[in-house]
PDB file of N, CA and C in Angstrom:
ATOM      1  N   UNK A   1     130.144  16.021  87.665  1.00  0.00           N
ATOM      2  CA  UNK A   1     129.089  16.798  87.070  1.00  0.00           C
ATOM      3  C   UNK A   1     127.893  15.894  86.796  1.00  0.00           C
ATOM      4  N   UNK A   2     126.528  16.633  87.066  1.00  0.00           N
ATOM      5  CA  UNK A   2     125.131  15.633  86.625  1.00  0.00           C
ATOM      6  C   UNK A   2     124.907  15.551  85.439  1.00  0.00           C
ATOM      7  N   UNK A   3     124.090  14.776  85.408  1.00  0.00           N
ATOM      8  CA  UNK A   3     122.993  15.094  83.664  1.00  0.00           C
ATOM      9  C   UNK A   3     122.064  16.220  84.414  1.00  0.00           C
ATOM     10  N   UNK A   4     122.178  16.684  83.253  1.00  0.00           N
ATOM     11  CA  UNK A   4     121.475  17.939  83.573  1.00  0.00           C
ATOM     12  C   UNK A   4     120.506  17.659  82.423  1.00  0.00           C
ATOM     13  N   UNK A   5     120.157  16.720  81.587  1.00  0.00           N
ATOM     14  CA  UNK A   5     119.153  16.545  80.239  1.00  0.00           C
ATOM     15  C   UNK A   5     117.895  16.623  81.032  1.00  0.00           C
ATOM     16  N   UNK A   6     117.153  15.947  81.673  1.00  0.00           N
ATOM     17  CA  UNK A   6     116.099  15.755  81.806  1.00  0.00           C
ATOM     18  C   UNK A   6     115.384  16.859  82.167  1.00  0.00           C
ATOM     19  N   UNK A   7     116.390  17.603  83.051  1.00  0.00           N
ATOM     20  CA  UNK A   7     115.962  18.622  83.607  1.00  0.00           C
ATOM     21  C   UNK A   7     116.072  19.862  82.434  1.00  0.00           C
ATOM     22  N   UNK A   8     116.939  20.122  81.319  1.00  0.00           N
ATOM     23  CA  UNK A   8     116.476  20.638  81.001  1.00  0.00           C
ATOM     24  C   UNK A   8     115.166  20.336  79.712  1.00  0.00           C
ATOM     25  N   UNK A   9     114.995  19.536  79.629  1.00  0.00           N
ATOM     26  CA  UNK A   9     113.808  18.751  79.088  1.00  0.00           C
ATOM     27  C   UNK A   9     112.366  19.401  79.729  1.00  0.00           C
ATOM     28  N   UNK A  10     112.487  19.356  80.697  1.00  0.00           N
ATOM     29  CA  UNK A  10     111.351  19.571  82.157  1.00  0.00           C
ATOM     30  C   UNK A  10     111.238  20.938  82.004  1.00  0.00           C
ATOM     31  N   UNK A  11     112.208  21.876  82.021  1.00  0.00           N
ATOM     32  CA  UNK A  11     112.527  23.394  81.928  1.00  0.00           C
ATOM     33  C   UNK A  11     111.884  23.689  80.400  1.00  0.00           C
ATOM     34  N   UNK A  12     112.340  23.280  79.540  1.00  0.00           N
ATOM     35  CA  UNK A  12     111.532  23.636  77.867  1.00  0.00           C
ATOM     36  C   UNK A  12     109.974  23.524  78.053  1.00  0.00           C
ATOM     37  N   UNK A  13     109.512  22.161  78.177  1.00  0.00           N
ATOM     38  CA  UNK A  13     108.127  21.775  78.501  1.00  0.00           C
ATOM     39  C   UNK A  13     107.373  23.152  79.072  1.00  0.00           C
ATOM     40  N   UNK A  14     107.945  23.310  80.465  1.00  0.00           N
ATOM     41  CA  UNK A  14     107.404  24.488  81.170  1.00  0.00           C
ATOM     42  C   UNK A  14     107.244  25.782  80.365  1.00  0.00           C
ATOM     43  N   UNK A  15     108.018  26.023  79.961  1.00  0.00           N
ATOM     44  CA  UNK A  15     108.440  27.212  79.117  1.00  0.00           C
ATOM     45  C   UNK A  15     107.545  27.576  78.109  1.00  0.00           C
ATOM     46  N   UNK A  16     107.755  26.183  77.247  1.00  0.00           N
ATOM     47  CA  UNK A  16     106.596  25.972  75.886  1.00  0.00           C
ATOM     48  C   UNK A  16     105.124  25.965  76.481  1.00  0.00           C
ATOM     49  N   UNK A  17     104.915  25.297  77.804  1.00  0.00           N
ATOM     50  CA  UNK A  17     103.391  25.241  78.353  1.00  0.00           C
ATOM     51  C   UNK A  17     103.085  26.678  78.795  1.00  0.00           C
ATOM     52  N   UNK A  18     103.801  27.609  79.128  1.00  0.00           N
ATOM     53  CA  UNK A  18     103.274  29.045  79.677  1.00  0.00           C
ATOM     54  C   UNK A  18     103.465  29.384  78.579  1.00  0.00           C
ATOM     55  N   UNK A  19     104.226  29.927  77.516  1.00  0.00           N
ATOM     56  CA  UNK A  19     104.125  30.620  76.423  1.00  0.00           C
ATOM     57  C   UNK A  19     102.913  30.114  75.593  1.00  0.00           C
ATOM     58  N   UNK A  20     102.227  28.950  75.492  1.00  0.00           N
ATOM     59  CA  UNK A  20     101.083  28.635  74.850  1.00  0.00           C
ATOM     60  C   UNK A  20     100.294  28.937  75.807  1.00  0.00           C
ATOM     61  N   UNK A  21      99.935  29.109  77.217  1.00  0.00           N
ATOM     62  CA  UNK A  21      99.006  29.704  77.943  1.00  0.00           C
ATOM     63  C   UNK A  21      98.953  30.994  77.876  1.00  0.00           C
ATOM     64  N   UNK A  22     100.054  31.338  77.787  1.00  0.00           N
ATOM     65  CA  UNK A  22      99.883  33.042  77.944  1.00  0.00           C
ATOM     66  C   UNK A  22      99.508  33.856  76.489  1.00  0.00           C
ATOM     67  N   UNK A  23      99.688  33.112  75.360  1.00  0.00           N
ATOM     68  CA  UNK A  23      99.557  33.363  73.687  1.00  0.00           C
ATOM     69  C   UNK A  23      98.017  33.525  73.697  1.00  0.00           C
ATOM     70  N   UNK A  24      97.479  32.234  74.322  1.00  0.00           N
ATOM     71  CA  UNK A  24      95.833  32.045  74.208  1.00  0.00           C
ATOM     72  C   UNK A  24      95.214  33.148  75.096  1.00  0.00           C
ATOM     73  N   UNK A  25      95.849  33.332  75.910  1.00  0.00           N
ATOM     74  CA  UNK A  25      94.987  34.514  77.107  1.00  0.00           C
ATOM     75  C   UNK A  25      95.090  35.726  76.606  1.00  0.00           C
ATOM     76  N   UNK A  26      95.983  36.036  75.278  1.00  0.00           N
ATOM     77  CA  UNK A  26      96.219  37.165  75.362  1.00  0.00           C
ATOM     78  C   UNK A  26      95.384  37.332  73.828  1.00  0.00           C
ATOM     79  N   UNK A  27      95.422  36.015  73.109  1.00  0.00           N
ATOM     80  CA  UNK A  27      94.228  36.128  72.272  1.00  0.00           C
ATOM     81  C   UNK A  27      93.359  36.616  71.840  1.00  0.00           C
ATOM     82  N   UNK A  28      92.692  35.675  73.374  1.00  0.00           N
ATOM     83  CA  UNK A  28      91.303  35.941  73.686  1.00  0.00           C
ATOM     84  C   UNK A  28      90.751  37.170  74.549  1.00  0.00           C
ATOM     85  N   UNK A  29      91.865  37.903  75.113  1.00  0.00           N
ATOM     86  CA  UNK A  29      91.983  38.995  75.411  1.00  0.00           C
ATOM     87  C   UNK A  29      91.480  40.020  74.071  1.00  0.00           C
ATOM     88  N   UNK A  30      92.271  39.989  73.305  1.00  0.00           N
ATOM     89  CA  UNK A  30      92.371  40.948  72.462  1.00  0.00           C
ATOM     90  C   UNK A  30      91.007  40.838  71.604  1.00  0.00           C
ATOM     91  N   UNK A  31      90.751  39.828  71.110  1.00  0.00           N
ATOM     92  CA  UNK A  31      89.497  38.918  70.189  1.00  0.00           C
ATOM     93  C   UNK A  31      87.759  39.645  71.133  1.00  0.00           C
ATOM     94  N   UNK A  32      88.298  39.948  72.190  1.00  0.00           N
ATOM     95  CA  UNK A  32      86.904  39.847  72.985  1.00  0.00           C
ATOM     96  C   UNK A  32      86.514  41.466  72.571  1.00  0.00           C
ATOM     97  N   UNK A  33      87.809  42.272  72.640  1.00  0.00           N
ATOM     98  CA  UNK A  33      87.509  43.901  72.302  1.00  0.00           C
ATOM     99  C   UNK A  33      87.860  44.231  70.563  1.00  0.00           C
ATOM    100  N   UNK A  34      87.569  43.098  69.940  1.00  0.00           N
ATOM    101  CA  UNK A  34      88.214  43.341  68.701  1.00  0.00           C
ATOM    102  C   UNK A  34      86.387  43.437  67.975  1.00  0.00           C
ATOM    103  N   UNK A  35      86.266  44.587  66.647  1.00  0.00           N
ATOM    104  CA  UNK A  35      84.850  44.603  66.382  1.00  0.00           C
ATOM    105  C   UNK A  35      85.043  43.814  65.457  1.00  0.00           C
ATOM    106  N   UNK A  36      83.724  43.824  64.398  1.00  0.00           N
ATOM    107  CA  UNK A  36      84.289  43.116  63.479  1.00  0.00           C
ATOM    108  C   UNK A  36      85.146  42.543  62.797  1.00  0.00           C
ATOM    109  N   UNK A  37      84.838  44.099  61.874  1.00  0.00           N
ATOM    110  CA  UNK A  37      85.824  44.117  60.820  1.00  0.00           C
ATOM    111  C   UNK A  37      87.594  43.701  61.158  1.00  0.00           C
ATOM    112  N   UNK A  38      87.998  44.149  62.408  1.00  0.00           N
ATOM    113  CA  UNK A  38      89.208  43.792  62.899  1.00  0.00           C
ATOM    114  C   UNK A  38      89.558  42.372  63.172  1.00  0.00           C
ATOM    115  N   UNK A  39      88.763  41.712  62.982  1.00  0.00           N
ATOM    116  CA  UNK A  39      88.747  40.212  63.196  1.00  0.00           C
ATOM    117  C   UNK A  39      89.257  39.505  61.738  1.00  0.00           C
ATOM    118  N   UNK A  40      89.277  40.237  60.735  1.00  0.00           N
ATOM    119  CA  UNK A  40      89.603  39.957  58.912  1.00  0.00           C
ATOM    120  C   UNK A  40      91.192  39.758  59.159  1.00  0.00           C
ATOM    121  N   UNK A  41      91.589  38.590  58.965  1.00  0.00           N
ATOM    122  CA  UNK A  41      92.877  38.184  58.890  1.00  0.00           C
ATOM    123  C   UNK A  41      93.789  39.151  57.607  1.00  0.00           C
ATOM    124  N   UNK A  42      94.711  39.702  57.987  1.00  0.00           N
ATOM    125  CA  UNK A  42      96.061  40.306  57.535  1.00  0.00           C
ATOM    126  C   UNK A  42      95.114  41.404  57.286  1.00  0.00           C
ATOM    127  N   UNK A  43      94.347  42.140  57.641  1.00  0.00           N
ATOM    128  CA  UNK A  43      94.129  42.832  56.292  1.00  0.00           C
ATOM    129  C   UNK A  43      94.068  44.403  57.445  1.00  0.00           C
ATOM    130  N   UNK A  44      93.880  44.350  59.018  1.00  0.00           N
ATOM    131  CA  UNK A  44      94.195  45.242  59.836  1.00  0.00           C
ATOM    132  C   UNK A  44      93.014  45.900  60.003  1.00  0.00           C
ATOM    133  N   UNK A  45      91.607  45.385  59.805  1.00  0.00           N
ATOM    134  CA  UNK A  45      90.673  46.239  59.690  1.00  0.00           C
ATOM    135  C   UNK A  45      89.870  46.737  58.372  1.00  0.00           C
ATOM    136  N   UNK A  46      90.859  46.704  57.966  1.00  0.00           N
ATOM    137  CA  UNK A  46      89.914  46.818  56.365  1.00  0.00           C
ATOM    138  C   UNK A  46      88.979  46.046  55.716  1.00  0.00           C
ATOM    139  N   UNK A  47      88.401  45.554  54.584  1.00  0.00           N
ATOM    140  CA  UNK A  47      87.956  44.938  54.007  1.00  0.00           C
ATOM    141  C   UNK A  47      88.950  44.723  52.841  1.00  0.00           C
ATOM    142  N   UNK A  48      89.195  42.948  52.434  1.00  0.00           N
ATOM    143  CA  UNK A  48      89.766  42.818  51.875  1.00  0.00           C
ATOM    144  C   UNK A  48      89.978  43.558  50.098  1.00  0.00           C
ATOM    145  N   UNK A  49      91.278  43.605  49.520  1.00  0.00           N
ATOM    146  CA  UNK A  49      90.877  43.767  48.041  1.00  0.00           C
ATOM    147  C   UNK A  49      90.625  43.053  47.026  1.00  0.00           C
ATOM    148  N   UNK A  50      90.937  41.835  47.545  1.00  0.00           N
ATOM    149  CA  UNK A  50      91.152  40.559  46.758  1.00  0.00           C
ATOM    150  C   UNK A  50      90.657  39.243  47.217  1.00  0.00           C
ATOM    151  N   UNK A  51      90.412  38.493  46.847  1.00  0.00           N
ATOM    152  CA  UNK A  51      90.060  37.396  47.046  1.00  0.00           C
ATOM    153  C   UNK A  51      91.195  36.591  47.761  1.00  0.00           C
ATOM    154  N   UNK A  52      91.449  35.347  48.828  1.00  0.00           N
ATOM    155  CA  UNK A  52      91.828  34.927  49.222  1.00  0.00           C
ATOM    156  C   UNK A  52      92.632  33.656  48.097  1.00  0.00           C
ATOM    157  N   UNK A  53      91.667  33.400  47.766  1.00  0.00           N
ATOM    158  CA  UNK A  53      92.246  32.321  46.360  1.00  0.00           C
ATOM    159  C   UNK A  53      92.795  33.115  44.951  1.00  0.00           C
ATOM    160  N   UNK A  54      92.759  34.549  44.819  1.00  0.00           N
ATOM    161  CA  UNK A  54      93.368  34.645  43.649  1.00  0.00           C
ATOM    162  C   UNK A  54      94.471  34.692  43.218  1.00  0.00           C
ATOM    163  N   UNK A  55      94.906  34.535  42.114  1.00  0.00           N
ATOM    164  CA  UNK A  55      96.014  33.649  41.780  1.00  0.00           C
ATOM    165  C   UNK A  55      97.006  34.892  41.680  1.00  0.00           C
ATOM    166  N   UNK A  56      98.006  34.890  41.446  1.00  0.00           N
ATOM    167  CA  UNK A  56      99.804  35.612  41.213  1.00  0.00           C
ATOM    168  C   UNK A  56      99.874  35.584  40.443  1.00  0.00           C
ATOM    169  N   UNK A  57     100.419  36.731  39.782  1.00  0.00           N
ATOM    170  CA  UNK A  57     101.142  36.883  38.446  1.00  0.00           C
ATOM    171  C   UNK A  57     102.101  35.939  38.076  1.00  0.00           C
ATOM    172  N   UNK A  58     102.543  35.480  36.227  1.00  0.00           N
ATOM    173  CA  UNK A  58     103.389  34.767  36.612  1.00  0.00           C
ATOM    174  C   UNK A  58     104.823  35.365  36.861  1.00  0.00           C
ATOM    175  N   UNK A  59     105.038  36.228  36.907  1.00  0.00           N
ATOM    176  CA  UNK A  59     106.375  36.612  37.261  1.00  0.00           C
ATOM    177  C   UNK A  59     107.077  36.282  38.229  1.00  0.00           C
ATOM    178  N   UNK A  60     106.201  36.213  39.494  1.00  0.00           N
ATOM    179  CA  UNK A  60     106.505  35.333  40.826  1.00  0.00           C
ATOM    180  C   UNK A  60     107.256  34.405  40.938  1.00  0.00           C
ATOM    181  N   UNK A  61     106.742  33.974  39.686  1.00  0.00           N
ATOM    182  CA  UNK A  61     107.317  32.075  39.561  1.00  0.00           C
ATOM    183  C   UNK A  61     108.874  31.909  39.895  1.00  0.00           C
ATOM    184  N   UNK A  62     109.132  32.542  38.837  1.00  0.00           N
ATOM    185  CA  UNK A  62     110.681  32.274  38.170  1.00  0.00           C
ATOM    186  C   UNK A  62     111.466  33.214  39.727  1.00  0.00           C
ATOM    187  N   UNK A  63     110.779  34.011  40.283  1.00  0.00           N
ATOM    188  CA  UNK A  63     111.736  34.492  41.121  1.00  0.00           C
ATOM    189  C   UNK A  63     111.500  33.890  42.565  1.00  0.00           C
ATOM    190  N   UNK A  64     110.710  33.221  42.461  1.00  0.00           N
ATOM    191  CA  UNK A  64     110.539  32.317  43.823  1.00  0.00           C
ATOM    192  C   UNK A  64     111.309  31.002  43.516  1.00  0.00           C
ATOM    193  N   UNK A  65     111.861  30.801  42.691  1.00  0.00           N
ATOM    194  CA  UNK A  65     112.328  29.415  42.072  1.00  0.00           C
ATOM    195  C   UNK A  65     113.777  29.840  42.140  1.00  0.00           C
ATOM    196  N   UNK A  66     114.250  31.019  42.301  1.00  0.00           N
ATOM    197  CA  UNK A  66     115.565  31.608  41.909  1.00  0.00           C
ATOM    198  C   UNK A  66     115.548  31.885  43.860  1.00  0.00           C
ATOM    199  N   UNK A  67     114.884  32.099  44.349  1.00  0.00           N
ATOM    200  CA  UNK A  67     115.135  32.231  45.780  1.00  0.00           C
ATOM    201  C   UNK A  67     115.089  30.749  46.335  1.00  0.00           C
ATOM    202  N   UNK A  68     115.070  29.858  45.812  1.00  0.00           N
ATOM    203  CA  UNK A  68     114.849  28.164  46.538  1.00  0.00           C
ATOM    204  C   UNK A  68     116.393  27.952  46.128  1.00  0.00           C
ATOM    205  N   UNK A  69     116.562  28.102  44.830  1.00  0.00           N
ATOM    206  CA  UNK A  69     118.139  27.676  44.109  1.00  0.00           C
ATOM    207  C   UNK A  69     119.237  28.057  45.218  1.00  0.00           C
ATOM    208  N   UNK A  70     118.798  29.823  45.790  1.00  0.00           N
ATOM    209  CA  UNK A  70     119.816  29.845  46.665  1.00  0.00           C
ATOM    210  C   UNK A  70     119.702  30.131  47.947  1.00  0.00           C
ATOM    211  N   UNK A  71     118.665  29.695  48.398  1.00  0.00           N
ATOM    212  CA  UNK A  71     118.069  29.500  49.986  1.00  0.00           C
ATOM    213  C   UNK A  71     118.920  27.880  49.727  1.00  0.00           C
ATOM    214  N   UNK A  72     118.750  26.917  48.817  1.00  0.00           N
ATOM    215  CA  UNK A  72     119.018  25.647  49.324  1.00  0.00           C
ATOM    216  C   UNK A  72     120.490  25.310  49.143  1.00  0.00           C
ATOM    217  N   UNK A  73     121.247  26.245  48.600  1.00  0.00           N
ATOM    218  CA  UNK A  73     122.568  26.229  48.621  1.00  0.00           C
ATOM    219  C   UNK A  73     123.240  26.651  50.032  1.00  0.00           C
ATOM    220  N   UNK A  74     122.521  27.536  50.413  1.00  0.00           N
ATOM    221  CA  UNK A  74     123.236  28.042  51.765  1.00  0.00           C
ATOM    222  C   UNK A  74     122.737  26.814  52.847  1.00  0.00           C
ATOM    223  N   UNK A  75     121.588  26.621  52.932  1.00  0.00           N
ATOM    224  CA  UNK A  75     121.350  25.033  53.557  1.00  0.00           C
ATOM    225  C   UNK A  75     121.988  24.121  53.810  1.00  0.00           C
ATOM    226  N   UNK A  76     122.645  23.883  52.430  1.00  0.00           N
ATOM    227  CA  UNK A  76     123.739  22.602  52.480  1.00  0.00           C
ATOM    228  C   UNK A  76     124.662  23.155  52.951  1.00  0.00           C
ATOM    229  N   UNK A  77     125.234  24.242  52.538  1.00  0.00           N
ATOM    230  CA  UNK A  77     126.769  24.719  52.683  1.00  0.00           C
ATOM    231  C   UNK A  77     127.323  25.028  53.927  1.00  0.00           C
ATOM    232  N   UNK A  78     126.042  25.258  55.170  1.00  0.00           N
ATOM    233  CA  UNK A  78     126.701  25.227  56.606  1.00  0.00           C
ATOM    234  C   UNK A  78     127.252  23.957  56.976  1.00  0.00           C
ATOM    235  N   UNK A  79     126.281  23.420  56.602  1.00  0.00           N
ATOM    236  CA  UNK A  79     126.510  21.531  57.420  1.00  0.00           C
ATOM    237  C   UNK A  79     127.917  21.278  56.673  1.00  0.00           C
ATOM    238  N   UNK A  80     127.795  21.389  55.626  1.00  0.00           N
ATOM    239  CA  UNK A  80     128.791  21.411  54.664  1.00  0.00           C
ATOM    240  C   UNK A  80     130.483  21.452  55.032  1.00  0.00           C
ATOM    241  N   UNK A  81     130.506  23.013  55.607  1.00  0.00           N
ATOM    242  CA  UNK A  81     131.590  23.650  56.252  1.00  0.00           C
ATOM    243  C   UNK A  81     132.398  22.515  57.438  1.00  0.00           C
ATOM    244  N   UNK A  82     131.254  21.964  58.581  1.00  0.00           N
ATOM    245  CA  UNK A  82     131.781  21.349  59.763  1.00  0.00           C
ATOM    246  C   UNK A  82     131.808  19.862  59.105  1.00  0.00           C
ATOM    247  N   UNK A  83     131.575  19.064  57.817  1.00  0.00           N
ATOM    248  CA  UNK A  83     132.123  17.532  57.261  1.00  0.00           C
ATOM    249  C   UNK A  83     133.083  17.769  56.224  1.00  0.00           C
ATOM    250  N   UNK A  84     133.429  19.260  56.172  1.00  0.00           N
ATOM    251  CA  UNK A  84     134.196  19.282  54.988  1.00  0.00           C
ATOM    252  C   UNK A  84     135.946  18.951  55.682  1.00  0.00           C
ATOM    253  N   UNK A  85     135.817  19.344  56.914  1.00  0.00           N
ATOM    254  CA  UNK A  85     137.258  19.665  57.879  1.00  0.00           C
ATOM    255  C   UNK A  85     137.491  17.874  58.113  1.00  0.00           C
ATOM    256  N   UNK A  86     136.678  16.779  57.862  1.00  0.00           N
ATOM    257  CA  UNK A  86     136.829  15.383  58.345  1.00  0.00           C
ATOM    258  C   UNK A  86     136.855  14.245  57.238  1.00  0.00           C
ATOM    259  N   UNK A  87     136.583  14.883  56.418  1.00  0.00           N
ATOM    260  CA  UNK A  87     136.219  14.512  55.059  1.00  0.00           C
ATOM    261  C   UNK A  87     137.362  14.733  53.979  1.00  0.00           C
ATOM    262  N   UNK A  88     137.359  15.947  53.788  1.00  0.00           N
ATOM    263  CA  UNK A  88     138.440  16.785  53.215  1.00  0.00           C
ATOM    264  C   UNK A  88     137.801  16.718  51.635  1.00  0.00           C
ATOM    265  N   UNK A  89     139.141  16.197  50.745  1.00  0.00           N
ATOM    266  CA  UNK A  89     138.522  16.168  49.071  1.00  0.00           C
ATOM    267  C   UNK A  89     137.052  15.474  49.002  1.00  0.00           C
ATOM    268  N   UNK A  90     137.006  15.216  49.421  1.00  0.00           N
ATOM    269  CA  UNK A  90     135.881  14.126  48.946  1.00  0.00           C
ATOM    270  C   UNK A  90     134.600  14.956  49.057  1.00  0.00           C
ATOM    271  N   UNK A  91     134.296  15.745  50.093  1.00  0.00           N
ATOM    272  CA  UNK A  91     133.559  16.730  50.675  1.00  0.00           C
ATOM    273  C   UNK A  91     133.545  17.810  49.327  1.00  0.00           C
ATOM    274  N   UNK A  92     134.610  18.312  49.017  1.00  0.00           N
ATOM    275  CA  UNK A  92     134.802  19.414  48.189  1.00  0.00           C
ATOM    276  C   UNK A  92     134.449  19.029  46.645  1.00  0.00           C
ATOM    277  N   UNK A  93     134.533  17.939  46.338  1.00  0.00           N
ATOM    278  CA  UNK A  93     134.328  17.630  44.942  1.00  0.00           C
ATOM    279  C   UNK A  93     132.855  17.420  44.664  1.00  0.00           C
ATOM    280  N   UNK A  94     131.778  17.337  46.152  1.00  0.00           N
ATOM    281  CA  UNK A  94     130.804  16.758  46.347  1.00  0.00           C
ATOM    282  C   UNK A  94     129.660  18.092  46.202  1.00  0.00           C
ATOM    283  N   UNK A  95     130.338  18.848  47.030  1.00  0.00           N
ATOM    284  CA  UNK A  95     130.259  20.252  46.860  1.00  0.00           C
ATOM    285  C   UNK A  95     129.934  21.142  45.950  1.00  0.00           C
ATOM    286  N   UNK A  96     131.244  20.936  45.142  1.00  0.00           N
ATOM    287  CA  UNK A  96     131.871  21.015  43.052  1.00  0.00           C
ATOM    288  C   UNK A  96     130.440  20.982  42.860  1.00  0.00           C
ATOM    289  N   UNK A  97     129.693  20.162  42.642  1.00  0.00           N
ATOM    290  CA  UNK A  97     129.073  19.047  41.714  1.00  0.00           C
ATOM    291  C   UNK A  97     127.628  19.688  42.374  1.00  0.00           C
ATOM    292  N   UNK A  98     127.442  19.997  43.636  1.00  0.00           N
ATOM    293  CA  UNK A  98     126.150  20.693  44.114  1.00  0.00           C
ATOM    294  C   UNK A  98     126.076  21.951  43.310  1.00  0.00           C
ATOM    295  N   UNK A  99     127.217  22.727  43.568  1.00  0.00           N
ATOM    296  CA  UNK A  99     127.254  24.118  43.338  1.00  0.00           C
ATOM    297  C   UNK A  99     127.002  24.008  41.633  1.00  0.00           C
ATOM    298  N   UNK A 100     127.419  23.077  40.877  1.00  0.00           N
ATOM    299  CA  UNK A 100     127.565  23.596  39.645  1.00  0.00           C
ATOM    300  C   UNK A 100     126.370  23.039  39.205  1.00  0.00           C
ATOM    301  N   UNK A 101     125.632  22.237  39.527  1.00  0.00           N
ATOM    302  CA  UNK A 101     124.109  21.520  39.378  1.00  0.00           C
ATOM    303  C   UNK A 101     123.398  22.756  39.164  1.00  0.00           C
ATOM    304  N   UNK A 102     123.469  24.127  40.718  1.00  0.00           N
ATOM    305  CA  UNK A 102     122.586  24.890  41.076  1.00  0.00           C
ATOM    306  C   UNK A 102     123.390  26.023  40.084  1.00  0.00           C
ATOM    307  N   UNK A 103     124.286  26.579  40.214  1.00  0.00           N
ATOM    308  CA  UNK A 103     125.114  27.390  38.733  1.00  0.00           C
ATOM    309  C   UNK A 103     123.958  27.223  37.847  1.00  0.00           C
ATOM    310  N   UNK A 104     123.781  25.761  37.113  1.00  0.00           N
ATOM    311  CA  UNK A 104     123.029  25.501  35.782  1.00  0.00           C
ATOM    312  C   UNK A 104     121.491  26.087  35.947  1.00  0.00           C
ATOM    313  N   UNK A 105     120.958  26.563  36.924  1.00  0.00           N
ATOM    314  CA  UNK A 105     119.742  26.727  37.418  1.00  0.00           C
ATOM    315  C   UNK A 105     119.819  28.259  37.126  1.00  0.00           C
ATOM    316  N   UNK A 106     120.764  28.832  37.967  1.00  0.00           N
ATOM    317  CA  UNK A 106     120.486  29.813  37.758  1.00  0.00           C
ATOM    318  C   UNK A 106     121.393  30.285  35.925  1.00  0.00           C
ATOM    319  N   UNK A 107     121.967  29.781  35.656  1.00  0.00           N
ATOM    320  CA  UNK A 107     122.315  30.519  34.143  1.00  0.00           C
ATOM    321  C   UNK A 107     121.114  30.194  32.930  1.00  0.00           C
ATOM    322  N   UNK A 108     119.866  29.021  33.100  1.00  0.00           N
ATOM    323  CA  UNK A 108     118.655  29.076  32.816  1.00  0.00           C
ATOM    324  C   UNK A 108     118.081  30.090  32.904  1.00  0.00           C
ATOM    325  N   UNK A 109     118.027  30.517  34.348  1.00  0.00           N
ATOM    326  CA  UNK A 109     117.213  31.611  34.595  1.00  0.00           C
ATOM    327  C   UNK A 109     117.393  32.916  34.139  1.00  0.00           C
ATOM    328  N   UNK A 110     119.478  32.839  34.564  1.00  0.00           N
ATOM    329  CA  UNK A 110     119.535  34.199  33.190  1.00  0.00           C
ATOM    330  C   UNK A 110     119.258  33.882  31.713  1.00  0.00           C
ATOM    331  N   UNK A 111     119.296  33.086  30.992  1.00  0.00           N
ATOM    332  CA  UNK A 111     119.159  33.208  29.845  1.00  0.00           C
ATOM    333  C   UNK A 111     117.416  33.197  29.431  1.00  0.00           C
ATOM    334  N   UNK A 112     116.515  32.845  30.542  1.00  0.00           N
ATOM    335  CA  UNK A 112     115.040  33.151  30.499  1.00  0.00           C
ATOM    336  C   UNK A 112     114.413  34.614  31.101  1.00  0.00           C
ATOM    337  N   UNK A 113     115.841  35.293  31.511  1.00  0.00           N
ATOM    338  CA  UNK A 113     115.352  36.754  31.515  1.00  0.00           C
ATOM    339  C   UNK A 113     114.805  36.947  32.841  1.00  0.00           C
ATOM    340  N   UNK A 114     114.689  35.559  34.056  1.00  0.00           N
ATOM    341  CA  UNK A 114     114.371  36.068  35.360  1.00  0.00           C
ATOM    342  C   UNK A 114     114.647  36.914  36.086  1.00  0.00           C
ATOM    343  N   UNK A 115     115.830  37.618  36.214  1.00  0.00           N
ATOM    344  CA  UNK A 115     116.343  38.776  36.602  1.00  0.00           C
ATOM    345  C   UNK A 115     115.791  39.643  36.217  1.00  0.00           C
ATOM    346  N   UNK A 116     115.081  40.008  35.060  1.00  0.00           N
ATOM    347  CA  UNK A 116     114.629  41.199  34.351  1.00  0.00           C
ATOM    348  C   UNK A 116     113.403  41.223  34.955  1.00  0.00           C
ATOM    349  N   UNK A 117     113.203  43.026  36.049  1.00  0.00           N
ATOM    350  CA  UNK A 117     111.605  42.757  36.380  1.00  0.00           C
ATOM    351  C   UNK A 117     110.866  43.219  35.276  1.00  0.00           C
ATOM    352  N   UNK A 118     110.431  43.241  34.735  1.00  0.00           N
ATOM    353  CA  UNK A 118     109.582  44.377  33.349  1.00  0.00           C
ATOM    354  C   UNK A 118     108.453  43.444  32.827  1.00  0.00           C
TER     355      UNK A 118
END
């Protein structure tokens, strides 16, 4: 059997070089029949309601902070799964000690009422 790396190396490149040619053509396609107002980023045509810089409520906070706690648990915990089988205890106690770090995060958060939307 060959190496087949380079080649598929060569094959991505290509791939990534037409999908960025064809992204821009279709762009500038669209950009050329687009009027104004349709040119206003996210907003679909409209005129915006808000200012670009204005700020978020703070309620946001605490629940974007409660979505990192367990976006970054599941993060670890795949990789986690395939060193835990080579590793064994050592892996699991390591684990212990992640999980209950991030536990303490979120029982903060319940006892600061983040769960509560109101």
């Amino acid at each position: 059997m060959t190496d087949l790396g380079p080649l598929a190396v060569a094959f991505s490149v290509m791939v990534a070089a037409l999908l960025a040619v064809l992204a821009s053509w279709l762009r500038t396609a669209r950009n050329a029949r687009a009027t104004a107002p349709e040119r206003v980023p996210f907003t679909g045509g409209r005129a915006p309601s808000v200012h670009a810089w204005s700020r978020y409520h703070a309620r946001y906070y605490p629940m974007a902070l409660l979505f990192l706690a367990f976006d970054m648990e599941m993060v670890f915990m795949y990789p986690w799964a395939v060193v835990f089988v080579t590793e064994g205890i050592v892996a699991m106690v390591e684990m212990g000690m992640f999980i209950a770090i991030l536990l303490l995060g979120v029982l903060y958060a319940w006892r600061e009422r983040a769960f509560e939307w109101t």
